[in-house]
Protein backbone atom coordinates (compact mmCIF):
# COMPACT_ATOMS: atom_id res chain seq x y z
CA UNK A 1 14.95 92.51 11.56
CA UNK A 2 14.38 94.39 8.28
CA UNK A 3 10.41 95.11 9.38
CA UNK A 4 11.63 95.70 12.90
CA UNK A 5 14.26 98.72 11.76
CA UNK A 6 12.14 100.08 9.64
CA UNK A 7 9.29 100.02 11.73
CA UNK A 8 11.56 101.67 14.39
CA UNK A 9 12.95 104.40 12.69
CA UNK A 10 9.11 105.36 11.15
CA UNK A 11 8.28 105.31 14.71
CA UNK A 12 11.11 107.46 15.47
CA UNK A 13 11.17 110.09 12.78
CA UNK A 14 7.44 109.69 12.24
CA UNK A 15 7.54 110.74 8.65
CA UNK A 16 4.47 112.76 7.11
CA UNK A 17 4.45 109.95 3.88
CA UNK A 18 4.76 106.80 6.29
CA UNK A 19 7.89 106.24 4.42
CA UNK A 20 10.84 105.36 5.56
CA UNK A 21 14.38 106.10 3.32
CA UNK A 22 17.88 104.69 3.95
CA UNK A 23 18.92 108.38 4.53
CA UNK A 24 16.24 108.23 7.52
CA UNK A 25 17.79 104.50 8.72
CA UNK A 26 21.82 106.52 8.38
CA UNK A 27 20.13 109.41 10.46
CA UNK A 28 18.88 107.10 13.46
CA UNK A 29 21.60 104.61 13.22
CA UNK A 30 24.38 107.82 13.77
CA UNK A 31 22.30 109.30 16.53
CA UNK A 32 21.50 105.85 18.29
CA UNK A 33 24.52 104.17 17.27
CA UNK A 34 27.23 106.22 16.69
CA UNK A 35 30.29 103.73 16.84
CA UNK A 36 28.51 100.96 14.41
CA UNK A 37 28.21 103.62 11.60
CA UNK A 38 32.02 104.35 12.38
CA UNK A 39 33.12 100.87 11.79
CA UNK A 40 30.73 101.23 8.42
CA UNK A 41 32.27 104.31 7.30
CA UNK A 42 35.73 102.88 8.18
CA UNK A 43 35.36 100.01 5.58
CA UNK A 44 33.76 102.20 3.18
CA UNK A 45 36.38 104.30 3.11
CA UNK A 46 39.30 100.90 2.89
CA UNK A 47 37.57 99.37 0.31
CA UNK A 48 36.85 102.76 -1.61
CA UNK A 49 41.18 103.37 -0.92
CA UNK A 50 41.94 99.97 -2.42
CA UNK A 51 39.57 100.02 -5.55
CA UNK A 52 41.28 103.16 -6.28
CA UNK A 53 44.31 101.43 -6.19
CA UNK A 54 43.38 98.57 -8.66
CA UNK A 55 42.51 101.31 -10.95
CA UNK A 56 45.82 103.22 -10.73
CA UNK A 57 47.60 99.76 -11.24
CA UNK A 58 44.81 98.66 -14.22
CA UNK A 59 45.38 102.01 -15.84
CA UNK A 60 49.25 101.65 -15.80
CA UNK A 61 49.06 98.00 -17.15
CA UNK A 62 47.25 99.26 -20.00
CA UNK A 63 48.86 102.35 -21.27
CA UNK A 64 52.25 100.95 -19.86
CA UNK A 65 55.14 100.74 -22.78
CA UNK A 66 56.83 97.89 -24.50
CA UNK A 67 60.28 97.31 -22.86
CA UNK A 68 61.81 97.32 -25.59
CA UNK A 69 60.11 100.87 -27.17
CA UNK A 70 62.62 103.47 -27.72
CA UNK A 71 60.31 106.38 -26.59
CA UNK A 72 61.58 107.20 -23.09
């Protein structure tokens, strides 16, 4: 499938170099394809939302006070 996209989008774009970039694949695939790059772009952006999450949460476990410090 790999040799078959690529193969596909050189034929499409038709390149001067004969080489084919992701940025080339993203192009085709969001002209050709519009709603599977959506459903990409979608979990990008959930899993990008939730790692930032985890590192809220990390960084307040580490610099979090004692309970029992008396700087409040």
């Amino acid at each position: 499938m790999r040799e078959w996209l690529t193969n596909y989008v050189g034929e499409t774009i038709n390149p001067e170099d004969n080489k084919v970039t992701v940025e080339m694949i993203v192009e085709v695939m969001a002209k050709e394809f519009p709603e599977f790059l959506m459903v990409i772009a979608e979990e990008n952006f959930i899993r990008g939302y939730e790692q930032a999450l985890d590192d809220v949460r990390g960084i307040k476990e580490k610099y979090a006070q004692p309970k029992d410090s008396k700087l409040h």
